[in-house]
Protein backbone atom coordinates (compact mmCIF):
# COMPACT_ATOMS: atom_id res chain seq x y z
CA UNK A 1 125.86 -212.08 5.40
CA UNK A 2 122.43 -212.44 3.47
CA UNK A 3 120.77 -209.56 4.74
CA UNK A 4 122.75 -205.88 5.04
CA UNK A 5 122.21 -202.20 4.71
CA UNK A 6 124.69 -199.20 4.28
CA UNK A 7 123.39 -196.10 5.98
CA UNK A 8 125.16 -192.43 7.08
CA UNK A 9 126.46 -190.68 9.88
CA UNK A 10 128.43 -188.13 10.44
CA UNK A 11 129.00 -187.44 6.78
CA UNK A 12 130.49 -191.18 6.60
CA UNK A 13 128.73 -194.15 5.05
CA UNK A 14 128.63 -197.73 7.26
CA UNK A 15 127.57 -201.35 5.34
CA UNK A 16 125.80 -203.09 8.94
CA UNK A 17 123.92 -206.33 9.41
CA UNK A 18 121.49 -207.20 12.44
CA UNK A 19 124.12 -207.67 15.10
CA UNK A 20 126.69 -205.45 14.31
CA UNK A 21 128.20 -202.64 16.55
CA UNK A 22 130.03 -200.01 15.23
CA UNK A 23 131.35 -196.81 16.27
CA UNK A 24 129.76 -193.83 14.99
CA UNK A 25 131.00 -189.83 15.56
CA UNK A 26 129.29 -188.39 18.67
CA UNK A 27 125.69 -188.62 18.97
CA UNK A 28 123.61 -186.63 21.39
CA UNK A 29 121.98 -189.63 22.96
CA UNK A 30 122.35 -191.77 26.05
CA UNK A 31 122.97 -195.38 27.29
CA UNK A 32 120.15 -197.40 26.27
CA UNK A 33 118.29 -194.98 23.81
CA UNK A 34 116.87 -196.29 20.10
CA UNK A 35 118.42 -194.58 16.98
CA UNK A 36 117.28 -194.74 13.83
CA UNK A 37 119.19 -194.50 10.64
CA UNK A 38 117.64 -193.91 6.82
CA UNK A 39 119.52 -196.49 4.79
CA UNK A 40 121.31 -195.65 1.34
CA UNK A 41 120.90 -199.00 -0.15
CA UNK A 42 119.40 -202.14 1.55
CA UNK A 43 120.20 -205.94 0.12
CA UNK A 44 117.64 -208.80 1.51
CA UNK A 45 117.52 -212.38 0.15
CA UNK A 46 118.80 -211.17 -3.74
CA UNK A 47 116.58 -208.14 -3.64
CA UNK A 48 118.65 -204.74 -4.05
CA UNK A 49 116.61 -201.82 -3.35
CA UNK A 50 117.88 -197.80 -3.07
CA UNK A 51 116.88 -194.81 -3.76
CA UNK A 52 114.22 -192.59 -1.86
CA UNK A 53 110.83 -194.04 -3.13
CA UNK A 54 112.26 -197.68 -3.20
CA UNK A 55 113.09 -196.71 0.78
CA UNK A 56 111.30 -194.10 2.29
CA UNK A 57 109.18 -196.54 4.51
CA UNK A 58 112.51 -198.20 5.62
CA UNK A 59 114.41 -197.45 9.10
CA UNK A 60 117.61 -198.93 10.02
CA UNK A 61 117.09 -199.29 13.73
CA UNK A 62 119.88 -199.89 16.66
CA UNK A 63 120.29 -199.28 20.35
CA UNK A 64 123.03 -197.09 21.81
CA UNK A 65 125.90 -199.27 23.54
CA UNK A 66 128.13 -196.62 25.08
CA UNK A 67 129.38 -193.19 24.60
CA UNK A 68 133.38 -192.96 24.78
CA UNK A 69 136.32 -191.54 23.75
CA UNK A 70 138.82 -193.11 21.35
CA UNK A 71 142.66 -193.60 21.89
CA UNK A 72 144.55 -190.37 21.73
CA UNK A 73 146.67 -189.79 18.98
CA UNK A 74 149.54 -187.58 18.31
CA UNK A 75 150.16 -185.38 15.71
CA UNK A 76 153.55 -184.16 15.55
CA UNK A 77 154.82 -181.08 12.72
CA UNK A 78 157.73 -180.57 11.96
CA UNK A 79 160.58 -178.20 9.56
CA UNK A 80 163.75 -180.14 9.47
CA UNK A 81 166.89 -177.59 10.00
CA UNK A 82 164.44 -174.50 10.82
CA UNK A 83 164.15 -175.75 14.88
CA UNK A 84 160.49 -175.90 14.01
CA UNK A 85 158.33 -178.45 15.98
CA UNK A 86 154.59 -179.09 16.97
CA UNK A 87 153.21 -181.70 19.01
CA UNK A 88 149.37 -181.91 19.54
CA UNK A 89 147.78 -184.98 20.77
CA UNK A 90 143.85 -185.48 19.87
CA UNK A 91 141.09 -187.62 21.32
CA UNK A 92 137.89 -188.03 18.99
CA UNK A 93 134.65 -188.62 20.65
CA UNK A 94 132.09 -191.62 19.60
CA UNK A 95 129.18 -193.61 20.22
CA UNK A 96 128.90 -197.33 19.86
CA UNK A 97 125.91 -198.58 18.36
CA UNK A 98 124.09 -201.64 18.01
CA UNK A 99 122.24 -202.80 15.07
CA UNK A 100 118.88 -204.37 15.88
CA UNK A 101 116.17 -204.57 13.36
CA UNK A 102 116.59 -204.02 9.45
CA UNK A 103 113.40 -204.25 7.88
């Protein structure tokens, strides 16, 4: 891994590398479209560079794999001895994306 970037979505942060495809929170964008994401911090060769003027000409750019919907999971609540149960099952949305071009 010689050259990689960590940039944000969705309030989380993701360390990618030309190639990668991750899974992002719901993005309003279709099968097919470009995305482009401002990194945090970029590494190339043994160059570190972040900050805003060390990267403000530099785009983190991938291609939108699939939109989907994870596994559900269950969430079950519960007060021993007070016959107090909940059971709520949840199904996040998210959008695969894959890295094509750090600069």
């Amino acid at each position: 891994m010689n050259e990689y970037a960590i940039i944000n979505s969705g309030s989380k942060q993701y360390k990618v590398s030309v190639g990668d495809i991750i899974r992002v929170e719901s993005i309003d964008k279709n099968k097919g479209d470009e995305i482009s994401f401002k990194p945090s911090m970029l590494k190339s060769n043994d160059d570190i560079l972040f900050g805003e003027q060390a990267l403000k000409d530099v785009n983190v750019r991938g291609v939108v794999v699939r939109n989907g919907r994870a596994k559900k999971i269950i969430v079950f609540k519960m007060k021993r001895r007070k016959d107090e149960r909940k059971k709520r099952g949840h199904r996040q949305n998210f959008t695969e994306i894959k890295i094509t071009d750090i600069p």
